[in-house]
C-alpha atoms as a PDB file:
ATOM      1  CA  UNK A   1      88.218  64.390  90.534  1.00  0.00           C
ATOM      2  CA  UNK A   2      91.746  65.824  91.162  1.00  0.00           C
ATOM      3  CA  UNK A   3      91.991  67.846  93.777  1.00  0.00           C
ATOM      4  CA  UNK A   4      95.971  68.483  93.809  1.00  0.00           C
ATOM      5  CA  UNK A   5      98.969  68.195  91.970  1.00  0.00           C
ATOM      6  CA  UNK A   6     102.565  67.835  92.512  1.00  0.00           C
ATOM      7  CA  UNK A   7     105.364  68.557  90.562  1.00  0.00           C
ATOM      8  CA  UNK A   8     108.105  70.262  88.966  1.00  0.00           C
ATOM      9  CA  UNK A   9     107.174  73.498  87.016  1.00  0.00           C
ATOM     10  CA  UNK A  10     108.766  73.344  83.602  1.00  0.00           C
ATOM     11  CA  UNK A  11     107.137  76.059  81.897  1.00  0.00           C
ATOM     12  CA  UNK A  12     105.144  79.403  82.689  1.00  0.00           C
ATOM     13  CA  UNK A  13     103.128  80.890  79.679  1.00  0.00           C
ATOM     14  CA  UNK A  14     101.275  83.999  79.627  1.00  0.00           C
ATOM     15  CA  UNK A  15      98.192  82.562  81.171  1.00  0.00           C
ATOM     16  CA  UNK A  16      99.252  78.913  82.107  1.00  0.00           C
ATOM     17  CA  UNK A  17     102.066  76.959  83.243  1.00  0.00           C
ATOM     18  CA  UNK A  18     102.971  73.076  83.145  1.00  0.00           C
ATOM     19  CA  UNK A  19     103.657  70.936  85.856  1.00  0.00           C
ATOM     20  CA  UNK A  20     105.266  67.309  85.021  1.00  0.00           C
ATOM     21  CA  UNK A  21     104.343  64.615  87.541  1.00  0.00           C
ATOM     22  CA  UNK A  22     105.922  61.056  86.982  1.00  0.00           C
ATOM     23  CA  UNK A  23     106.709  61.852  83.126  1.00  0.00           C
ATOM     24  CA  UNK A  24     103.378  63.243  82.433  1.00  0.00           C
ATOM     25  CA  UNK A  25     102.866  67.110  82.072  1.00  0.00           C
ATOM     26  CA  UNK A  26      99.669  68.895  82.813  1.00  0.00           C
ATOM     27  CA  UNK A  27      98.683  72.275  81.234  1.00  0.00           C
ATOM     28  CA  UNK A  28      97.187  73.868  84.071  1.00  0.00           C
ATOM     29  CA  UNK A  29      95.448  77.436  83.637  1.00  0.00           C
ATOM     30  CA  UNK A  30      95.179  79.976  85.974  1.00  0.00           C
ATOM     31  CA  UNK A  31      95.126  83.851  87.041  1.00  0.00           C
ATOM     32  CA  UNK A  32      98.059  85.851  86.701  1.00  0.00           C
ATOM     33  CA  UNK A  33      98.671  86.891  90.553  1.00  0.00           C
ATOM     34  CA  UNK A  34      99.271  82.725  90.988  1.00  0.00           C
ATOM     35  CA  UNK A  35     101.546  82.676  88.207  1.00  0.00           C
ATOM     36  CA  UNK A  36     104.091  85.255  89.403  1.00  0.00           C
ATOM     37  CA  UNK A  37     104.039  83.898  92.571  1.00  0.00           C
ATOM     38  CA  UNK A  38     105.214  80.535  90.786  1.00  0.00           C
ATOM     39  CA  UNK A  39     108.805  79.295  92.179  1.00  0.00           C
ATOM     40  CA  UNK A  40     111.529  79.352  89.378  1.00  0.00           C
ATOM     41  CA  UNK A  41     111.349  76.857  86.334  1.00  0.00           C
ATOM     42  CA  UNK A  42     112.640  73.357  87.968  1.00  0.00           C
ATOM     43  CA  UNK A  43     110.987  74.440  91.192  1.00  0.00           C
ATOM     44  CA  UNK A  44     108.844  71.972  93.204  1.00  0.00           C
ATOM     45  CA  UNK A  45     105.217  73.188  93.938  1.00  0.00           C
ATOM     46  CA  UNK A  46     101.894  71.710  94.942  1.00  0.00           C
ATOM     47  CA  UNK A  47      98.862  73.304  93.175  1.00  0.00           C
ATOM     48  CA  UNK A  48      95.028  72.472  94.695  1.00  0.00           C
ATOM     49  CA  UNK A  49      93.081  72.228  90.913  1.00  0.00           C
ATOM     50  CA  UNK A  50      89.698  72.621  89.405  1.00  0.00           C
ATOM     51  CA  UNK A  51      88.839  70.057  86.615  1.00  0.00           C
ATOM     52  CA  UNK A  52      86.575  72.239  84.290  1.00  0.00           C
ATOM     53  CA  UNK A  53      84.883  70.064  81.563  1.00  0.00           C
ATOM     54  CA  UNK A  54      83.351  71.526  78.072  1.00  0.00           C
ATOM     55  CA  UNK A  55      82.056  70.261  75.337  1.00  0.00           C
ATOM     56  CA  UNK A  56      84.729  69.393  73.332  1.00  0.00           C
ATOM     57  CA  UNK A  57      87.994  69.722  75.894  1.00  0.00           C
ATOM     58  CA  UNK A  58      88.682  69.679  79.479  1.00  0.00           C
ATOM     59  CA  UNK A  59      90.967  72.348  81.164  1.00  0.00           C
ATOM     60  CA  UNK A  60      92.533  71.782  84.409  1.00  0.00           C
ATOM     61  CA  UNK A  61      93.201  75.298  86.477  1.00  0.00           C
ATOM     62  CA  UNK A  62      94.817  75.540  89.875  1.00  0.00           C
ATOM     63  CA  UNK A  63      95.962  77.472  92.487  1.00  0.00           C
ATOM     64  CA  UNK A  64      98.839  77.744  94.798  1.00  0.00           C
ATOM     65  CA  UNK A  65      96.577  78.142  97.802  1.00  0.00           C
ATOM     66  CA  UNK A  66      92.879  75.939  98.636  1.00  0.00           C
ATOM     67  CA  UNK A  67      91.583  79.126 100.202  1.00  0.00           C
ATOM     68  CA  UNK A  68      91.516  80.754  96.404  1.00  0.00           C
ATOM     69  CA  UNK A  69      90.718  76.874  95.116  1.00  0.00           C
ATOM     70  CA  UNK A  70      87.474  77.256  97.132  1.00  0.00           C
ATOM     71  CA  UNK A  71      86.750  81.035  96.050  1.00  0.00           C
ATOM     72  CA  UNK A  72      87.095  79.930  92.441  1.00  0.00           C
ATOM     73  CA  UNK A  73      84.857  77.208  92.769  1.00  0.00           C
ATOM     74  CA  UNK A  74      82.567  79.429  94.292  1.00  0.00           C
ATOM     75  CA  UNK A  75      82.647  82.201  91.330  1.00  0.00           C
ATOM     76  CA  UNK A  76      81.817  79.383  89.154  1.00  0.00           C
ATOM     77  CA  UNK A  77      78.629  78.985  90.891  1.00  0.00           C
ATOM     78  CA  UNK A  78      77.041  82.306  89.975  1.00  0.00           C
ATOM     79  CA  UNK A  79      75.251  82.125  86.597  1.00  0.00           C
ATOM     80  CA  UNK A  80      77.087  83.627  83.981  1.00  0.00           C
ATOM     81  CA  UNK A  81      80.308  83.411  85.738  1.00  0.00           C
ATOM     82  CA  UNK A  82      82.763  80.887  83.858  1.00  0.00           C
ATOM     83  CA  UNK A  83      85.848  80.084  84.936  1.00  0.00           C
ATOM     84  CA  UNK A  84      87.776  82.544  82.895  1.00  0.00           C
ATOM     85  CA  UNK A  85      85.962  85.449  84.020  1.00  0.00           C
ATOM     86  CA  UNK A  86      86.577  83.844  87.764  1.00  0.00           C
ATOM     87  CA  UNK A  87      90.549  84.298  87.154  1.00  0.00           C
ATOM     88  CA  UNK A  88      89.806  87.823  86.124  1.00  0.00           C
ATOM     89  CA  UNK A  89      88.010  88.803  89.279  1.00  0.00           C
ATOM     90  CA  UNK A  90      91.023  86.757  91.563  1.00  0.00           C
ATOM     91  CA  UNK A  91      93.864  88.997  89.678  1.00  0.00           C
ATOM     92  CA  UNK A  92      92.072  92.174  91.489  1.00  0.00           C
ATOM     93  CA  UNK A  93      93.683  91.352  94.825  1.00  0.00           C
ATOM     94  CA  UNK A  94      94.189  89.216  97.295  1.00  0.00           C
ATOM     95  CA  UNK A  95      91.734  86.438  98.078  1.00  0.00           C
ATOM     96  CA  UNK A  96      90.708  87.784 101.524  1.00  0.00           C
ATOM     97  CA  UNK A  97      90.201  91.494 100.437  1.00  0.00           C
ATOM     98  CA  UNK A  98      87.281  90.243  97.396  1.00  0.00           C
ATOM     99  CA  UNK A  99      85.850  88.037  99.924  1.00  0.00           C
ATOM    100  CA  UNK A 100      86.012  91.215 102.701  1.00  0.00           C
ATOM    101  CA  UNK A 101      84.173  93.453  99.899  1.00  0.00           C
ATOM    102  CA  UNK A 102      81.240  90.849  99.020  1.00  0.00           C
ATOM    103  CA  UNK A 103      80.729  90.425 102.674  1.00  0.00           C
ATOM    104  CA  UNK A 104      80.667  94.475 102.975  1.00  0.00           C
ATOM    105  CA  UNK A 105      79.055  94.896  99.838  1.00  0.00           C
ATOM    106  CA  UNK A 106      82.121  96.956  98.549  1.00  0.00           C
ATOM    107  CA  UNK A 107      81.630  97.131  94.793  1.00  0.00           C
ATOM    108  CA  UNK A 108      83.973  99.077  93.411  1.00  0.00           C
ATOM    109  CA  UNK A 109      86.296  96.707  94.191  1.00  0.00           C
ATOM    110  CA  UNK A 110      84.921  93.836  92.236  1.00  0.00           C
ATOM    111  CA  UNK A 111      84.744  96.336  89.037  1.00  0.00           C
ATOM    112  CA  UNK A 112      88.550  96.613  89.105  1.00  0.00           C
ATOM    113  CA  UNK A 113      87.986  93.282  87.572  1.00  0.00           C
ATOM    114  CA  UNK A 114      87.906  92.940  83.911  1.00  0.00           C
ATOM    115  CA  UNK A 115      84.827  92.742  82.247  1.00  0.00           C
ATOM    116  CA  UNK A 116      82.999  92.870  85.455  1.00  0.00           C
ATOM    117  CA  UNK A 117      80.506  95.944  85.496  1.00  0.00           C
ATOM    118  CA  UNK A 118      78.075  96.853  88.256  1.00  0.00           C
ATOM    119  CA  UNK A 119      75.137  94.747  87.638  1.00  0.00           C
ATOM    120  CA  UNK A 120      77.656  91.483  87.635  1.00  0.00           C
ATOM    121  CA  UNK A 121      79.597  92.840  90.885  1.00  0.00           C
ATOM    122  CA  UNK A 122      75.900  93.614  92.428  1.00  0.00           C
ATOM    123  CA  UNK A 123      75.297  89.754  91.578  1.00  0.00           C
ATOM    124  CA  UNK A 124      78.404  88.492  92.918  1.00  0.00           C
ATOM    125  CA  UNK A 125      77.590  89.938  95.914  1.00  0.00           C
ATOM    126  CA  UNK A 126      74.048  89.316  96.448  1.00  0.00           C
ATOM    127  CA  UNK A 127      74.849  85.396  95.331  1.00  0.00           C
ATOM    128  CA  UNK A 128      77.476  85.021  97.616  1.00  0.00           C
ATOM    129  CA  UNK A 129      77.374  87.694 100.976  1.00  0.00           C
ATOM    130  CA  UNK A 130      75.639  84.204 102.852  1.00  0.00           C
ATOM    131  CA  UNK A 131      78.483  82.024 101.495  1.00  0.00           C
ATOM    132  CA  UNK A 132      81.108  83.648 103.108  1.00  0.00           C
ATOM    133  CA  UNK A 133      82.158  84.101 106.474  1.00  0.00           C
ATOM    134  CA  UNK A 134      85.441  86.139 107.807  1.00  0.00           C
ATOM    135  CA  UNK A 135      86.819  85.791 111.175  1.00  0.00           C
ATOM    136  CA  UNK A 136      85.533  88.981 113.599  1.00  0.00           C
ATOM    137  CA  UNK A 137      89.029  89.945 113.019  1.00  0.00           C
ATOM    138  CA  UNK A 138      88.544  90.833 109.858  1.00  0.00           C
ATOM    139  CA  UNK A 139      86.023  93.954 110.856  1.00  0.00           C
ATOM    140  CA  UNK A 140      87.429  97.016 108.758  1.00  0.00           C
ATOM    141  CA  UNK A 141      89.606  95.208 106.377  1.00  0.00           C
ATOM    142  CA  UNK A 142      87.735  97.511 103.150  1.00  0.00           C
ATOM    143  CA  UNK A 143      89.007 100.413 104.966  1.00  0.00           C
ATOM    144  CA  UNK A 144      93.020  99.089 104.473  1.00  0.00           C
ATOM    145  CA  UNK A 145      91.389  97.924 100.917  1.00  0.00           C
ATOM    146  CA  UNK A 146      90.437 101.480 100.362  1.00  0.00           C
ATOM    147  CA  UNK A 147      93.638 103.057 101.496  1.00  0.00           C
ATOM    148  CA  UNK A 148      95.168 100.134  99.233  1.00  0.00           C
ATOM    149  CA  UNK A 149      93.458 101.198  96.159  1.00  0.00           C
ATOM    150  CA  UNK A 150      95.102 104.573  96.498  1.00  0.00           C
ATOM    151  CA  UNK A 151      98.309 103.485  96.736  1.00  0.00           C
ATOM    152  CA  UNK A 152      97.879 101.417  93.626  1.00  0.00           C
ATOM    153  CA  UNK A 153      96.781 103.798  91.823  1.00  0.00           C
ATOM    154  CA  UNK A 154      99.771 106.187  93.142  1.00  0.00           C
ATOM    155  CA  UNK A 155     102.167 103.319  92.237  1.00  0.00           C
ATOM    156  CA  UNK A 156     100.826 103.646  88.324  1.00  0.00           C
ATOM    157  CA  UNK A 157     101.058 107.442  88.681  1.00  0.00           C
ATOM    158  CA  UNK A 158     104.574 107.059  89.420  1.00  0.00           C
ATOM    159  CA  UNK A 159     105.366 104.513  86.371  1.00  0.00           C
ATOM    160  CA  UNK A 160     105.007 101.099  87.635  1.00  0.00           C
ATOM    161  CA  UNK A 161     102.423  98.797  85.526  1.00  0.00           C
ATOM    162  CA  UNK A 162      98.973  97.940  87.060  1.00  0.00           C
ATOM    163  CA  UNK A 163     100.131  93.950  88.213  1.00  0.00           C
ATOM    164  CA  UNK A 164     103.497  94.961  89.174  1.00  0.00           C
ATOM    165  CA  UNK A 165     101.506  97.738  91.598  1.00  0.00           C
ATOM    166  CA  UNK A 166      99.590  94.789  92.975  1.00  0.00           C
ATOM    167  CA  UNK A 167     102.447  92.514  93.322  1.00  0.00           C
ATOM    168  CA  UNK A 168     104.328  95.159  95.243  1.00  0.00           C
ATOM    169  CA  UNK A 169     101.742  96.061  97.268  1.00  0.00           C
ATOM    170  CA  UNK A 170     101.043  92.108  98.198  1.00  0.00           C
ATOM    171  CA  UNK A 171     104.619  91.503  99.572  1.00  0.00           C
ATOM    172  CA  UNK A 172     104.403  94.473 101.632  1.00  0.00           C
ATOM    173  CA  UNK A 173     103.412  93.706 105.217  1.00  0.00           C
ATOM    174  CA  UNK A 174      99.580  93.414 105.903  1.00  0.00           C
ATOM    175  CA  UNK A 175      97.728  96.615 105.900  1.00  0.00           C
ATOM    176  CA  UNK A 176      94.782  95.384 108.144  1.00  0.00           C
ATOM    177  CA  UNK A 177      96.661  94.934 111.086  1.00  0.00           C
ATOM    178  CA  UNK A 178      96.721  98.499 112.209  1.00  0.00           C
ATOM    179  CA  UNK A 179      95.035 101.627 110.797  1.00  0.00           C
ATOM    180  CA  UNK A 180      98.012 103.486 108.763  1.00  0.00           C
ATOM    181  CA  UNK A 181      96.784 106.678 106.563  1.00  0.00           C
ATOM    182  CA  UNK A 182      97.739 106.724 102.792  1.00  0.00           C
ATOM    183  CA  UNK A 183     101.014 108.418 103.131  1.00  0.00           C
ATOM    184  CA  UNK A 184     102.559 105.894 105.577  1.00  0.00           C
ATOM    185  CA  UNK A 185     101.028 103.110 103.637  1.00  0.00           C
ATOM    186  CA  UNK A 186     102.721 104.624 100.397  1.00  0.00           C
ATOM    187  CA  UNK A 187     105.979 104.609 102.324  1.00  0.00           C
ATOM    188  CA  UNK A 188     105.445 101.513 103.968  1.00  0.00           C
ATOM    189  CA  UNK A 189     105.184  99.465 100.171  1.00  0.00           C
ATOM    190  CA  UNK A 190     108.012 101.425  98.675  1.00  0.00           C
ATOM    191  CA  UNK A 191     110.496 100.522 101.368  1.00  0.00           C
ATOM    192  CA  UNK A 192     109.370  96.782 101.260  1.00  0.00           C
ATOM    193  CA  UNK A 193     109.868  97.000  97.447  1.00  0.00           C
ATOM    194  CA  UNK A 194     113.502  98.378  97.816  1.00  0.00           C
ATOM    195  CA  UNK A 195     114.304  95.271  99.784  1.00  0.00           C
ATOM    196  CA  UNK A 196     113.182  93.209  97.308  1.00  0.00           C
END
């Protein structure tokens, strides 16, 4: 089984990306919040992968981090859960935030994903609430999710696409670490995005 990869990134497609390792290149799949945070083409990276065998073709996806390796993997448990629908539910936000909402039984925020409607999010969470366990630190983290979601959704009222609103608001510091209302939350993404 390969567990990780190392390599130079030669390519980025719209839903893969190829790494070369000693002369050989490897298609590797994956969700679209891991490939924008891909380095530049030529970059070095290590990727923690998933070996997904079919039929008639193996596909290889990976991640940047083994914290989402090991979410992914655990999507793929849940019956009728593949492993494309599994890279739809990552791209709704950050790793710890969909593992914070299962735990808290938050579904709304699974059926940001697509193709994920309430009876799947309800299964998601009822398959995998046991499976998980965040640090005590963690306690509240759907309520900065919540103020999150607003500010998305603010972010697309004021012209930005849908992933670009998520990217922004990922690079901006952490909301969980202190309680911040919507407005200062707002402010606090936009002025990390101007630095940028």
């Amino acid at each position: 089984m390969i567990h990780t990869l190392s390599g130079e990134l030669i390519k980025r497609n719209e839903n893969n990306f190829i790494l070369e390792n000693s002369g050989i290149g490897f298609q590797i799949l994956s969700n679209q919040l891991t490939l924008s945070d891909l380095p530049a083409i030529g970059g070095k990276i290590r990727i923690f992968c998933f070996l997904y065998i079919r039929e008639t073709r193996f596909e290889l996806y990976g991640f940047l981090t083994e914290e989402t390796l090991k979410f992914f993997e655990l999507l793929n448990t849940i019956s009728g859960i593949g492993p494309k629908t599994a890279l739809g539910i990552l791209d709704a936000g950050p790793v710890v935030n969909l593992m914070a909402s299962i735990v808290e039984r938050k579904i709304e925020f699974l059926t940001r994903s697509s193709g994920i409607g309430q009876k799947t999010a309800e299964r998601i969470i009822l398959e995998l609430q046991n499976k998980i366990k965040l640090p005590k630190t963690f306690k509240g983290l759907t309520d900065a999710i919540a103020i999150d979601d607003e500010v998305e959704g603010a972010l697309v009222g004021l012209g930005y696409a849908r992933n670009e609103a998520r990217q922004l608001l990922k690079k901006a510091p952490p909301a969980g670490k202190e309680k911040i209302d919507f407005a200062e939350r707002l402010r606090q993404v936009l002025k990390s995005a101007s630095r940028n």
